[in-house]
PDB file of N, CA and C in Angstrom:
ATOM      1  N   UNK A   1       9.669 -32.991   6.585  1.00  0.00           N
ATOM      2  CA  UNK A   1       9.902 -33.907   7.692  1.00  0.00           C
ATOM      3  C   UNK A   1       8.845 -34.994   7.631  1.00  0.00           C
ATOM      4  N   UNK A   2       9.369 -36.270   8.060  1.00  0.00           N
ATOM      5  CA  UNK A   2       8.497 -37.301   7.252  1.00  0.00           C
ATOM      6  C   UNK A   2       6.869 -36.875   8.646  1.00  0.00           C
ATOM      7  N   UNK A   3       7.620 -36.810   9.732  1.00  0.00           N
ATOM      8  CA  UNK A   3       6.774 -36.798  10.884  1.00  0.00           C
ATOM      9  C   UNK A   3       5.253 -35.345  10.689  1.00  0.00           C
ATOM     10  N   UNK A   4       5.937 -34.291  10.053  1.00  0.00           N
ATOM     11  CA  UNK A   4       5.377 -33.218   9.613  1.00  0.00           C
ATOM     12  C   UNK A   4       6.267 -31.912  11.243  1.00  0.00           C
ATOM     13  N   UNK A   5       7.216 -32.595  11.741  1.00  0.00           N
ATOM     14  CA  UNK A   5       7.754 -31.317  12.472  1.00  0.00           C
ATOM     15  C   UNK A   5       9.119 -31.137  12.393  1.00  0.00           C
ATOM     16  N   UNK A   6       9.949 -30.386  12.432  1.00  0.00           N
ATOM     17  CA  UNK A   6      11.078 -29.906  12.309  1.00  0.00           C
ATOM     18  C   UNK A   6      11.706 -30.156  13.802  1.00  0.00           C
ATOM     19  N   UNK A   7      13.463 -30.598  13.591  1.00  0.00           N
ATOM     20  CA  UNK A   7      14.369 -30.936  15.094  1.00  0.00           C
ATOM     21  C   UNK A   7      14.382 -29.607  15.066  1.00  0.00           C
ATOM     22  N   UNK A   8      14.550 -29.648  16.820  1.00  0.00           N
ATOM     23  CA  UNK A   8      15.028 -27.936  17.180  1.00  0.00           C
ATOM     24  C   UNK A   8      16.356 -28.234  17.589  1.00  0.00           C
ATOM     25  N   UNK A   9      17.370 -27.879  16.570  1.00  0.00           N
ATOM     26  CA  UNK A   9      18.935 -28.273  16.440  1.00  0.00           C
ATOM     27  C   UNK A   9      19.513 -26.819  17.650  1.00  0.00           C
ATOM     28  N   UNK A  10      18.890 -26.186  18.214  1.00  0.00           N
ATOM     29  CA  UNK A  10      19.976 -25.312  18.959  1.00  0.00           C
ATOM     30  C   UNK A  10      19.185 -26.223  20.443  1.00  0.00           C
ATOM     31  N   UNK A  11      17.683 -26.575  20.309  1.00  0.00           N
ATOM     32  CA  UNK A  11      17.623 -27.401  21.465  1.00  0.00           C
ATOM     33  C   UNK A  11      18.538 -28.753  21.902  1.00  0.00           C
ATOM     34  N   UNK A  12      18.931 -29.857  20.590  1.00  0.00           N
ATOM     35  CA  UNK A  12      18.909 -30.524  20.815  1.00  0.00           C
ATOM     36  C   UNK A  12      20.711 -30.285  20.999  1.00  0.00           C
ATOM     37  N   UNK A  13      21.340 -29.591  20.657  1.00  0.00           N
ATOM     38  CA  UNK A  13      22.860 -29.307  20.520  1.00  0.00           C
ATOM     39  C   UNK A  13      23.009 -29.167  22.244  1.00  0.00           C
ATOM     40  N   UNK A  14      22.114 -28.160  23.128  1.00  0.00           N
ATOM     41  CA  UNK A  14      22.194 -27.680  24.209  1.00  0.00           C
ATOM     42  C   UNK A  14      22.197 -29.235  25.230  1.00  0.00           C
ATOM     43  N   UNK A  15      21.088 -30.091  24.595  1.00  0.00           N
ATOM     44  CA  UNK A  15      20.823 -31.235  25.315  1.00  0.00           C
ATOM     45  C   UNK A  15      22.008 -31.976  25.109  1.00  0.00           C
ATOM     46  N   UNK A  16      22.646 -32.536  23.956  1.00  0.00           N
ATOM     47  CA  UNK A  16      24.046 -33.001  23.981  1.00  0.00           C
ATOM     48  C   UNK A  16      24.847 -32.501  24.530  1.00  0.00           C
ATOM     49  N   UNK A  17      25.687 -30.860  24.895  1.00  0.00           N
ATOM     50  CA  UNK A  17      26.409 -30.762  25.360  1.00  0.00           C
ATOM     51  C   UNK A  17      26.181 -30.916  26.982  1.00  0.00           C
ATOM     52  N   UNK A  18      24.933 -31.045  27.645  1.00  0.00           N
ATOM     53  CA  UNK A  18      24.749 -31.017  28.820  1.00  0.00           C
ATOM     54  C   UNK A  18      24.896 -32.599  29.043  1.00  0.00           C
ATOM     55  N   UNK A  19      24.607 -33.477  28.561  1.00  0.00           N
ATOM     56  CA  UNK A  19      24.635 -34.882  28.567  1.00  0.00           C
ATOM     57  C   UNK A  19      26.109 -35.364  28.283  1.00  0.00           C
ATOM     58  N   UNK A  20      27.249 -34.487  27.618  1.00  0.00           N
ATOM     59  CA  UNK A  20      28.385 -34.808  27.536  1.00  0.00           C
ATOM     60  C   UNK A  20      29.148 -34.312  29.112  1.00  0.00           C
ATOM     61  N   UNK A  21      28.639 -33.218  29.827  1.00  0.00           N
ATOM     62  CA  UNK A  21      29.126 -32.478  30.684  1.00  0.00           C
ATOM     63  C   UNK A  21      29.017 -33.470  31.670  1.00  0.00           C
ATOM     64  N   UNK A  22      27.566 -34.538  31.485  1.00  0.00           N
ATOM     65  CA  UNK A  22      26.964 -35.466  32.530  1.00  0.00           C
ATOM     66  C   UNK A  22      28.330 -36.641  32.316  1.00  0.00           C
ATOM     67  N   UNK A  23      28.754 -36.619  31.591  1.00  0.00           N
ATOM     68  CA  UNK A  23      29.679 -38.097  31.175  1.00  0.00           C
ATOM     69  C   UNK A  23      31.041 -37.770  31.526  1.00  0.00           C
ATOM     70  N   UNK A  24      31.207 -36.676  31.324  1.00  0.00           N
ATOM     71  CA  UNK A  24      32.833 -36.186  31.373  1.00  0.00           C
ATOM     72  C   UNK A  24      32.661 -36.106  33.083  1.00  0.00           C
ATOM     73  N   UNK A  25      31.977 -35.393  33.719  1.00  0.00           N
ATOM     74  CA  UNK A  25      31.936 -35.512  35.180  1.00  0.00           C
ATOM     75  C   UNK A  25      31.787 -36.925  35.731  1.00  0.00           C
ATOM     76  N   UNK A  26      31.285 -38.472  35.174  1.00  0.00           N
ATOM     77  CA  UNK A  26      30.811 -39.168  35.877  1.00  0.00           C
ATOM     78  C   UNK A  26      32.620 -40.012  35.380  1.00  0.00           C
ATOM     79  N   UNK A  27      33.141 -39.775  34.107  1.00  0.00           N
ATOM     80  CA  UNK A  27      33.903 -40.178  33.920  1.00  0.00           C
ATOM     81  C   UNK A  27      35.923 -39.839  34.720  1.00  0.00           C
ATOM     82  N   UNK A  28      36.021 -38.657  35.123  1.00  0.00           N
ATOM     83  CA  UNK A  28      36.100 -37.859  36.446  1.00  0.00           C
ATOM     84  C   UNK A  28      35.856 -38.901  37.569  1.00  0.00           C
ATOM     85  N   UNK A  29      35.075 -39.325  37.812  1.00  0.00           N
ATOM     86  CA  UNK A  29      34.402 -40.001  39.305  1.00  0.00           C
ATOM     87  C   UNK A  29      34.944 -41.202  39.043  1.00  0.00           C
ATOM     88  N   UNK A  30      35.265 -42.056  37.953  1.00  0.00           N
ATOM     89  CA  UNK A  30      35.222 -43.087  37.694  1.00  0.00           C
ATOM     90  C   UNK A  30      36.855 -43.529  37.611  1.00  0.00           C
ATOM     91  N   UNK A  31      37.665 -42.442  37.104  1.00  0.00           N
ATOM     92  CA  UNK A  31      38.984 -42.342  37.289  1.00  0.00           C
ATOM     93  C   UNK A  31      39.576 -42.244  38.294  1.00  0.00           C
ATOM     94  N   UNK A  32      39.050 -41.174  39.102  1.00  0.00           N
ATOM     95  CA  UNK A  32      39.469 -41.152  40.761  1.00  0.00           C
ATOM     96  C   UNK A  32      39.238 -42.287  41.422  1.00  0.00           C
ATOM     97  N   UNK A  33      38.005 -43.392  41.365  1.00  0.00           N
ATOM     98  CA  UNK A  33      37.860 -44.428  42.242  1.00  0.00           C
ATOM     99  C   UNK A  33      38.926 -45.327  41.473  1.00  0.00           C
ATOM    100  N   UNK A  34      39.379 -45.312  40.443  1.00  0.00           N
ATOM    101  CA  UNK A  34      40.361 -46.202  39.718  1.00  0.00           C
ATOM    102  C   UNK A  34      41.865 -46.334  40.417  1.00  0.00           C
ATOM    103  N   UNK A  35      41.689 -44.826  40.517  1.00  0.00           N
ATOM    104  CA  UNK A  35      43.393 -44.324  41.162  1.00  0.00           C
ATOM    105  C   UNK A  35      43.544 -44.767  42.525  1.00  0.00           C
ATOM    106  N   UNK A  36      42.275 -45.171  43.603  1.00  0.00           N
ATOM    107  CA  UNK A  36      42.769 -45.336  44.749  1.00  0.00           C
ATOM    108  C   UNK A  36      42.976 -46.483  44.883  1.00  0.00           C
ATOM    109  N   UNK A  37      44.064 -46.406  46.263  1.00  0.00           N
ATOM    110  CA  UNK A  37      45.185 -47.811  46.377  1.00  0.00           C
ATOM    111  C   UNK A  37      43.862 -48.872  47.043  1.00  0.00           C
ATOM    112  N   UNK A  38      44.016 -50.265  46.679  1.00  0.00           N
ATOM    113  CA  UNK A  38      43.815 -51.451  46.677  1.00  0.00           C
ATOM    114  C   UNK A  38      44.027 -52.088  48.277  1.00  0.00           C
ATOM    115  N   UNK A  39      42.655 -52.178  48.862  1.00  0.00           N
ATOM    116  CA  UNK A  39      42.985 -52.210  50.510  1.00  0.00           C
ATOM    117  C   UNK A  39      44.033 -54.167  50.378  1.00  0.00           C
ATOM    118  N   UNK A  40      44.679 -53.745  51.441  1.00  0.00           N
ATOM    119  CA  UNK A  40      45.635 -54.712  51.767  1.00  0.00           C
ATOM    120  C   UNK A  40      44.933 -56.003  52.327  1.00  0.00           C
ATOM    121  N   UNK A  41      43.445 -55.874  53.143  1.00  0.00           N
ATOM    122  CA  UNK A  41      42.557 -56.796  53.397  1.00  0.00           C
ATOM    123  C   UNK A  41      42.444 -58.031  52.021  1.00  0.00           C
ATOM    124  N   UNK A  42      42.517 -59.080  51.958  1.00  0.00           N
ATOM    125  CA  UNK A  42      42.375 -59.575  50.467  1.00  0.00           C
ATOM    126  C   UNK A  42      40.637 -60.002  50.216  1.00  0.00           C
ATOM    127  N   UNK A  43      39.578 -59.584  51.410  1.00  0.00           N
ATOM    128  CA  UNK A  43      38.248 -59.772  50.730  1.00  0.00           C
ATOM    129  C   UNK A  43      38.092 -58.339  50.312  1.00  0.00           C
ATOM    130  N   UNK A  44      38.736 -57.885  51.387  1.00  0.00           N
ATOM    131  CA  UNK A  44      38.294 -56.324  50.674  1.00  0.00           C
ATOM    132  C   UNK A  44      38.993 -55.841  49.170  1.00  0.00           C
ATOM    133  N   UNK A  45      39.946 -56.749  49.028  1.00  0.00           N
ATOM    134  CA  UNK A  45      40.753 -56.236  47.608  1.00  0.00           C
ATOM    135  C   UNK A  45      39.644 -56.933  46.162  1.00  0.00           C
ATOM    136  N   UNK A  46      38.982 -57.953  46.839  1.00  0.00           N
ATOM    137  CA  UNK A  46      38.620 -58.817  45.582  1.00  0.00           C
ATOM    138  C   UNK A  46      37.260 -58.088  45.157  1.00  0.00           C
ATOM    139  N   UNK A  47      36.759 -57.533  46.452  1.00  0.00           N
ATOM    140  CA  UNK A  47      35.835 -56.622  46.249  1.00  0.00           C
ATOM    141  C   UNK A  47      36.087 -55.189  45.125  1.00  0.00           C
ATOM    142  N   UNK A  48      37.261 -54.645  45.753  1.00  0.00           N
ATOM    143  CA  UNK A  48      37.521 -53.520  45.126  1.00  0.00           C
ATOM    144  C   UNK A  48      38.131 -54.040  43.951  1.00  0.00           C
ATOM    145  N   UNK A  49      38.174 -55.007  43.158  1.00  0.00           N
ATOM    146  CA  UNK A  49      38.576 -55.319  42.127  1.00  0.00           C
ATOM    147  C   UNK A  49      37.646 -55.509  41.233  1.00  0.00           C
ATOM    148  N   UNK A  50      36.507 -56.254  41.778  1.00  0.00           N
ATOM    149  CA  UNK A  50      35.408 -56.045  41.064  1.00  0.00           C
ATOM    150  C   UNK A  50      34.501 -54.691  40.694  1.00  0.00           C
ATOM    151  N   UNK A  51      35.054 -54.319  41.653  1.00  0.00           N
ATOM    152  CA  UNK A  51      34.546 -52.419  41.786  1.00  0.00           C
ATOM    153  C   UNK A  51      35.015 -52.130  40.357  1.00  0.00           C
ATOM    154  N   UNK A  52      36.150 -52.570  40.542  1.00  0.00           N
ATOM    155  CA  UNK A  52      36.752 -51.027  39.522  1.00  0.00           C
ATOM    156  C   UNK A  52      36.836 -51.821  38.494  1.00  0.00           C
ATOM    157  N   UNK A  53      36.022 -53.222  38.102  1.00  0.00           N
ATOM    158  CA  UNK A  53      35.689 -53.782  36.593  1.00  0.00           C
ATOM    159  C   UNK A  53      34.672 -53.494  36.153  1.00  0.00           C
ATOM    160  N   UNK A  54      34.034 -53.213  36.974  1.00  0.00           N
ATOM    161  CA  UNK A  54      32.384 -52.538  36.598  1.00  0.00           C
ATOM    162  C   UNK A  54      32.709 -50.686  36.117  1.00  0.00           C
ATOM    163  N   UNK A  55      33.265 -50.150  37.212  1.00  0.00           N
ATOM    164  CA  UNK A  55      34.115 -48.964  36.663  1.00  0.00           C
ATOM    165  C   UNK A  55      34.838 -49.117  34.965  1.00  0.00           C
ATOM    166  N   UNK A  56      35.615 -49.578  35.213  1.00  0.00           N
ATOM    167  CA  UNK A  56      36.067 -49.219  33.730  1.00  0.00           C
ATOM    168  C   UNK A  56      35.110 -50.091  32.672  1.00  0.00           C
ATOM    169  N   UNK A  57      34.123 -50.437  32.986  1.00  0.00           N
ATOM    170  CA  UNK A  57      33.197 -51.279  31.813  1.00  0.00           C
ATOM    171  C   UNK A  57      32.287 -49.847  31.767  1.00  0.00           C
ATOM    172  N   UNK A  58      31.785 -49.021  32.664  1.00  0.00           N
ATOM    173  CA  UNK A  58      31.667 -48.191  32.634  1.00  0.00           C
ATOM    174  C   UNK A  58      32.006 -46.955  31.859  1.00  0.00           C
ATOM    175  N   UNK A  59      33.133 -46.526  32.121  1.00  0.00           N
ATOM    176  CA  UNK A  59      34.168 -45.765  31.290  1.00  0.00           C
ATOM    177  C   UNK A  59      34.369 -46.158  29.973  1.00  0.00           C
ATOM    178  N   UNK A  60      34.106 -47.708  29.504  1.00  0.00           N
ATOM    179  CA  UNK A  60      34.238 -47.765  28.133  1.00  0.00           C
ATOM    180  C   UNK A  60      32.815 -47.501  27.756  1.00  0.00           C
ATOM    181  N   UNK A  61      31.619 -47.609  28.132  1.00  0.00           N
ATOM    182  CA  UNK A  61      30.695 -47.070  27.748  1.00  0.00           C
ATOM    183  C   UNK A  61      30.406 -45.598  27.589  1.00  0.00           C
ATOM    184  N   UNK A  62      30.760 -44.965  28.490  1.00  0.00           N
ATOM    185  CA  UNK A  62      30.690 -43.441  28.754  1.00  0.00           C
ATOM    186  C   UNK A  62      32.050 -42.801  27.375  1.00  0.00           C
ATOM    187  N   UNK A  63      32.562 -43.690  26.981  1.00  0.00           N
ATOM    188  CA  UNK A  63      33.834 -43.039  25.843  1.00  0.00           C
ATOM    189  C   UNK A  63      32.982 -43.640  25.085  1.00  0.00           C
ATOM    190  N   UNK A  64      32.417 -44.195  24.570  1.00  0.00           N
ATOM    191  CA  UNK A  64      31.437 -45.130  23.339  1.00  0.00           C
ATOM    192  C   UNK A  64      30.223 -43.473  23.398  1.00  0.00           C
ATOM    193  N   UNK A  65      29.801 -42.855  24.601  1.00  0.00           N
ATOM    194  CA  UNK A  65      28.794 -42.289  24.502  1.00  0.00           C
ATOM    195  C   UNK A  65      29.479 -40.902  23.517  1.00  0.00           C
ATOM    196  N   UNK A  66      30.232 -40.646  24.895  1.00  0.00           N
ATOM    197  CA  UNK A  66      31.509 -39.364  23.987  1.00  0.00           C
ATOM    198  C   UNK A  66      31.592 -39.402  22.494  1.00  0.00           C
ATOM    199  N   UNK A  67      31.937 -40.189  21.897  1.00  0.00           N
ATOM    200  CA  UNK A  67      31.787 -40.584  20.722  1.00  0.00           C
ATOM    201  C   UNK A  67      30.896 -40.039  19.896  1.00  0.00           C
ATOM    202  N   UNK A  68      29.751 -40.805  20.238  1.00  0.00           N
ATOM    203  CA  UNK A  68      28.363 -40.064  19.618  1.00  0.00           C
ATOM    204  C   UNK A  68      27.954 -38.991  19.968  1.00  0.00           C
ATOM    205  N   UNK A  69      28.062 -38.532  20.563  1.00  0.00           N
ATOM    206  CA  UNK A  69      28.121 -36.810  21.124  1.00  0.00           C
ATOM    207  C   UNK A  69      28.547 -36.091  20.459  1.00  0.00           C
ATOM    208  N   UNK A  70      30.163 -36.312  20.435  1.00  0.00           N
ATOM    209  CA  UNK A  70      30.404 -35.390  19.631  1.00  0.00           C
ATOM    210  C   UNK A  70      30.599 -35.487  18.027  1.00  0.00           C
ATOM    211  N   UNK A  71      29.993 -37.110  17.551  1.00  0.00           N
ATOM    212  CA  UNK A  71      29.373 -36.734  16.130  1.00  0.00           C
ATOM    213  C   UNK A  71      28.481 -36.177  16.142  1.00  0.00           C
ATOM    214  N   UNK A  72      27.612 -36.240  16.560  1.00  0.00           N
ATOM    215  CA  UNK A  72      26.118 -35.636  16.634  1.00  0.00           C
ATOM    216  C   UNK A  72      26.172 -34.024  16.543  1.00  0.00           C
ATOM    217  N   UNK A  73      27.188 -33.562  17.318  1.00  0.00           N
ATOM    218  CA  UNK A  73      27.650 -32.524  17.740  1.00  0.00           C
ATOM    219  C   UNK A  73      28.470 -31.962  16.099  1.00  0.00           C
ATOM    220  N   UNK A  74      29.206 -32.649  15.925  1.00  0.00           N
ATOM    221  CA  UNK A  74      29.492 -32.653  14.753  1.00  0.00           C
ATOM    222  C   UNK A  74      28.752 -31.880  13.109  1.00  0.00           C
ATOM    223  N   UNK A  75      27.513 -33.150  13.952  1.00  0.00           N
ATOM    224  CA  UNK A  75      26.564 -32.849  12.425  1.00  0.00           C
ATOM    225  C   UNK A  75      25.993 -31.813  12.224  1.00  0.00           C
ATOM    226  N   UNK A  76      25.618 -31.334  13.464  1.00  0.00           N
ATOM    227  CA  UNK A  76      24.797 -30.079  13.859  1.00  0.00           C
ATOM    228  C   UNK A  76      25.544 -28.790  13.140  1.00  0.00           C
ATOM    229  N   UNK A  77      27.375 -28.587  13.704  1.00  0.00           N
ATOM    230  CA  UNK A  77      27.926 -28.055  13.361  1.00  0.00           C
ATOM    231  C   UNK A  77      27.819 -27.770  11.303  1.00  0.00           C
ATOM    232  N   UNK A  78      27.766 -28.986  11.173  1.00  0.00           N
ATOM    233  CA  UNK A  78      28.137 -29.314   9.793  1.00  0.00           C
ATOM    234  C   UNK A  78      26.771 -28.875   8.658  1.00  0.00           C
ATOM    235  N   UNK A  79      25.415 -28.968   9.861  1.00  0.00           N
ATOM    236  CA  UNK A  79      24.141 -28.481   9.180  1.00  0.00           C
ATOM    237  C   UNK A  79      23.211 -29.684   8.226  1.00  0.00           C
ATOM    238  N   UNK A  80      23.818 -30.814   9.119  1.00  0.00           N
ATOM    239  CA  UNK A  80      23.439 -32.006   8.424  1.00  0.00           C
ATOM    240  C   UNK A  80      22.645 -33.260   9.292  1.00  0.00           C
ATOM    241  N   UNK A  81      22.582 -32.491  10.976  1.00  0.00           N
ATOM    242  CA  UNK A  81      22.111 -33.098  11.964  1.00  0.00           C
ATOM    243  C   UNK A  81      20.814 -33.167  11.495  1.00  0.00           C
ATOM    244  N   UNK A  82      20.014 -34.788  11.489  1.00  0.00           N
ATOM    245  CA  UNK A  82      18.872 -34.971  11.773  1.00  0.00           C
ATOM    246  C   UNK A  82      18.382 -35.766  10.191  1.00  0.00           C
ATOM    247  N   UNK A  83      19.293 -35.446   9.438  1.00  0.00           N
ATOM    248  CA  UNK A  83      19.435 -36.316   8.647  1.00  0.00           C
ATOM    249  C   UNK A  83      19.753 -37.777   8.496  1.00  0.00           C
ATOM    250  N   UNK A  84      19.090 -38.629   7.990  1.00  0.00           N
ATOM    251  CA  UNK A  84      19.312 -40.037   7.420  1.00  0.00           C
ATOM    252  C   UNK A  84      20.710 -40.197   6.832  1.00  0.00           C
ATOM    253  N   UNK A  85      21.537 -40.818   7.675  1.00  0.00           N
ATOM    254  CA  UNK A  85      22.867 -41.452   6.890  1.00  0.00           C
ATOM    255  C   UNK A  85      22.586 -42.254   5.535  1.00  0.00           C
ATOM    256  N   UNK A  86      21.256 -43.168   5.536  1.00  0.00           N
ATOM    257  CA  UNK A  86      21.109 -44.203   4.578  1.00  0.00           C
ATOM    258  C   UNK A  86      20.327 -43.823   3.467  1.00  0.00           C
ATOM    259  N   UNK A  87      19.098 -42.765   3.841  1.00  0.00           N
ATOM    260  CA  UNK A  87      18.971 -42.494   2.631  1.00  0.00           C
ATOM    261  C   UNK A  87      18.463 -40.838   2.563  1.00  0.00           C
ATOM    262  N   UNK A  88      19.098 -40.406   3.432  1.00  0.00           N
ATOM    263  CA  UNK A  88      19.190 -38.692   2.911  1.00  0.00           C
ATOM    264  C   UNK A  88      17.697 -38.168   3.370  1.00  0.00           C
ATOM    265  N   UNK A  89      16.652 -38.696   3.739  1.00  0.00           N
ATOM    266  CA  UNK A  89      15.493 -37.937   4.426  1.00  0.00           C
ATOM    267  C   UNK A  89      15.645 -37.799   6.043  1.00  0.00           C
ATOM    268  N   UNK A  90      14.879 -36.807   6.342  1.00  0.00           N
ATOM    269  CA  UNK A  90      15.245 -35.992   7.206  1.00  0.00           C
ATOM    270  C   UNK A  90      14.864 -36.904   8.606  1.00  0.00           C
ATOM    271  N   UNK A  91      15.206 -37.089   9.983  1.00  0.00           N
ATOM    272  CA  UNK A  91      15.016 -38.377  10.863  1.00  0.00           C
ATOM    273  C   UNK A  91      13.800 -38.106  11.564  1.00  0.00           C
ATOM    274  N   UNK A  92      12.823 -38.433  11.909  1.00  0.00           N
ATOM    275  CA  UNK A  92      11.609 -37.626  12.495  1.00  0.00           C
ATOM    276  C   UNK A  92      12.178 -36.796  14.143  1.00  0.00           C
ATOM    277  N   UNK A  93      11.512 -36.101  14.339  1.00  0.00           N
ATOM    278  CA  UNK A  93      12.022 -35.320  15.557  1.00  0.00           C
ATOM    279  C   UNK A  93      11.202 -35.877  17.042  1.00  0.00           C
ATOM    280  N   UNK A  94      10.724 -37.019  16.829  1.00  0.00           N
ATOM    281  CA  UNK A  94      10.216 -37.452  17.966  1.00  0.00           C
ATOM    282  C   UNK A  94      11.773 -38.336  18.336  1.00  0.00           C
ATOM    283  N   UNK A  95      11.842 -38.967  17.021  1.00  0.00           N
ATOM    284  CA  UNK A  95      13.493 -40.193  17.325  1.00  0.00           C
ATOM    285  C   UNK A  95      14.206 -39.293  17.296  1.00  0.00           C
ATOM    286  N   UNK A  96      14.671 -38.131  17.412  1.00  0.00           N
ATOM    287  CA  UNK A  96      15.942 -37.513  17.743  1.00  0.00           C
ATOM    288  C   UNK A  96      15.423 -36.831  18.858  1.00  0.00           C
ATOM    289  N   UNK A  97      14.741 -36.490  19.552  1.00  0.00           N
ATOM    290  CA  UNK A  97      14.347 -36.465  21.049  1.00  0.00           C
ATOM    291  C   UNK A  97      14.269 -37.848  21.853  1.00  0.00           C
ATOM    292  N   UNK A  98      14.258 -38.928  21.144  1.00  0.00           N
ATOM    293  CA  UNK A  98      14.403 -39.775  22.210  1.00  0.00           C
ATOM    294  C   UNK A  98      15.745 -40.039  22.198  1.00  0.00           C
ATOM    295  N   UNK A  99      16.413 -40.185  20.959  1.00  0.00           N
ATOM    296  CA  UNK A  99      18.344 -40.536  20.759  1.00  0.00           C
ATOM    297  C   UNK A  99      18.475 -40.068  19.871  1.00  0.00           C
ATOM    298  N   UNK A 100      19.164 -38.500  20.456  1.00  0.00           N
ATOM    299  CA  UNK A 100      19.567 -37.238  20.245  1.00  0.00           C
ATOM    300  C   UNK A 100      20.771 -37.574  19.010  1.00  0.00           C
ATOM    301  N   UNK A 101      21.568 -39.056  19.275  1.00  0.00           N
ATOM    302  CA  UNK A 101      22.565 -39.212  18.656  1.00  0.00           C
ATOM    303  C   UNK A 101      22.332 -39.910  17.712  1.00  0.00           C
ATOM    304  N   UNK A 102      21.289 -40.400  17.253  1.00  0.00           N
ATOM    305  CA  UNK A 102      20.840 -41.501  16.016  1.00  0.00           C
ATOM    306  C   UNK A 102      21.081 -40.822  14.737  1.00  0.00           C
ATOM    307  N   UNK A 103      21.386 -41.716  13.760  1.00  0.00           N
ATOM    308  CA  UNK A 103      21.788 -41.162  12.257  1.00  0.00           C
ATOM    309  C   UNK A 103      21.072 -41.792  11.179  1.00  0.00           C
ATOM    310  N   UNK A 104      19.975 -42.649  12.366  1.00  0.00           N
ATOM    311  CA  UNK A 104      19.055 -43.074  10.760  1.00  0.00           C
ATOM    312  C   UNK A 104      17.672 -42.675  11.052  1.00  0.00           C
ATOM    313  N   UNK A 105      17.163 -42.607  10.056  1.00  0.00           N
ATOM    314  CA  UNK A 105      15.624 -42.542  10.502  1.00  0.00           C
ATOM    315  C   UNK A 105      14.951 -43.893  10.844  1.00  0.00           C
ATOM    316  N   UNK A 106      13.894 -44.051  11.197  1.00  0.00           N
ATOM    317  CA  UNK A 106      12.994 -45.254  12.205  1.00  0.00           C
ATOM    318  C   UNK A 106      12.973 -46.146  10.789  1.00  0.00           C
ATOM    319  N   UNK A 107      12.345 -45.526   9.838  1.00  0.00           N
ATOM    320  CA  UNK A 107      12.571 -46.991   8.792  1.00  0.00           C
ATOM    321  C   UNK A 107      13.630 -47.384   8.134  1.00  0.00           C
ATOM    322  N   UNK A 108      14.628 -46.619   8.503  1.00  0.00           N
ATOM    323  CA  UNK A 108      16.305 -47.460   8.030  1.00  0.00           C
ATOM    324  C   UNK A 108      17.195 -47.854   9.108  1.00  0.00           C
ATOM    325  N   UNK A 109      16.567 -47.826  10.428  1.00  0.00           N
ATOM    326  CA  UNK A 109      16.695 -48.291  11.460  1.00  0.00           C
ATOM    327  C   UNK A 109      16.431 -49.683  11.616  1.00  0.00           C
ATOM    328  N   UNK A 110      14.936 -49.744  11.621  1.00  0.00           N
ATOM    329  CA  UNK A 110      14.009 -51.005  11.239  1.00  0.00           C
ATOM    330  C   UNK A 110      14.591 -51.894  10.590  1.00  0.00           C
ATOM    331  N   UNK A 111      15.264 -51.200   9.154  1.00  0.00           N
ATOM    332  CA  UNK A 111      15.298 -52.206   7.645  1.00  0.00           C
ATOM    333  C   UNK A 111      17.087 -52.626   8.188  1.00  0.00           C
ATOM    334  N   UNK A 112      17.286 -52.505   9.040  1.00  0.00           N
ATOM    335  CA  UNK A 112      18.672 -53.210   9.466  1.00  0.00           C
ATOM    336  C   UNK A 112      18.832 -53.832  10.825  1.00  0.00           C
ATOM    337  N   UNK A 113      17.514 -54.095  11.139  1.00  0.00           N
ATOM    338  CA  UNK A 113      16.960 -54.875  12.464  1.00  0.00           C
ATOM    339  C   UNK A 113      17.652 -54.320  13.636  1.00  0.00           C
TER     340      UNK A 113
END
C-alpha cells in the first residue's frame, strides 16, 4: 500500500451499504413529495414547482450516487476494491475513507486534474 496501510474492505462495504440505505430512503422522500397534487393557488403552484426541480435534481444525483455504490460494491465483491483503475496500485486507505467510491489513486487522480 503506497500509504503503508491496508482498506478495511468489510469496513468500508458496511459503510457503502449504509450510505446506499441513506439514498434509497431519501430517494423514497423525494418521490412521495413528487407524487403530491400541485396546489390550485398559482403562487403556491410556482413554488411547488420549483420544489420539485430541486427534488428531482436531487434524485438525479442520489441515482448518480447509487451508481457508484454499487460499483464500489461491486469491486469489493469482485476482490478488486481499492485498487487503481489506471494503473493497478493499490488506492491509499486514507482516499478510500474519505470517497469510499473512488477508483483511482491520489496520483492518477491528480494526473487527470
Amino acid at each position: 500500500m503506497k500509504d503503508g496501510t491496508i482498506p478495511d474492505r468489510t469496513r468500508d462495504e458496511e459503510r457503502l451499504l449504509a450510505w446506499r440505505d441513506e439514498i434509497l430512503e431519501r430517494e423514497t422522500r423525494i418521490e412521495a413529495e413528487l407524487d403530491q397534487p400541485v396546489s390550485a393557488d398559482f403562487n403556491d403552484a410556482v413554488t411547488e414547482r420549483e420544489t420539485h426541480g430541486v427534488a428531482e435534481r436531487l434524485g438525479a444525483i442520489g441515482m448518480r450516487e447509487l451508481a457508484a455504490i454499487d460499483a464500489a460494491l461491486e469491486r469489493i465483491r469482485l476482490g478488486i476494491y481499492g485498487i487503481c483503475r489506471e494503473c493497478g496500485d493499490p488506492i491509499e486507505a486514507a482516499r478510500l475513507n474519505a470517497m469510499p467510491t473512488t477508483t483511482e489513486c491520489l496520483e492518477c487522480a491528480s494526473a487527470h486534474g
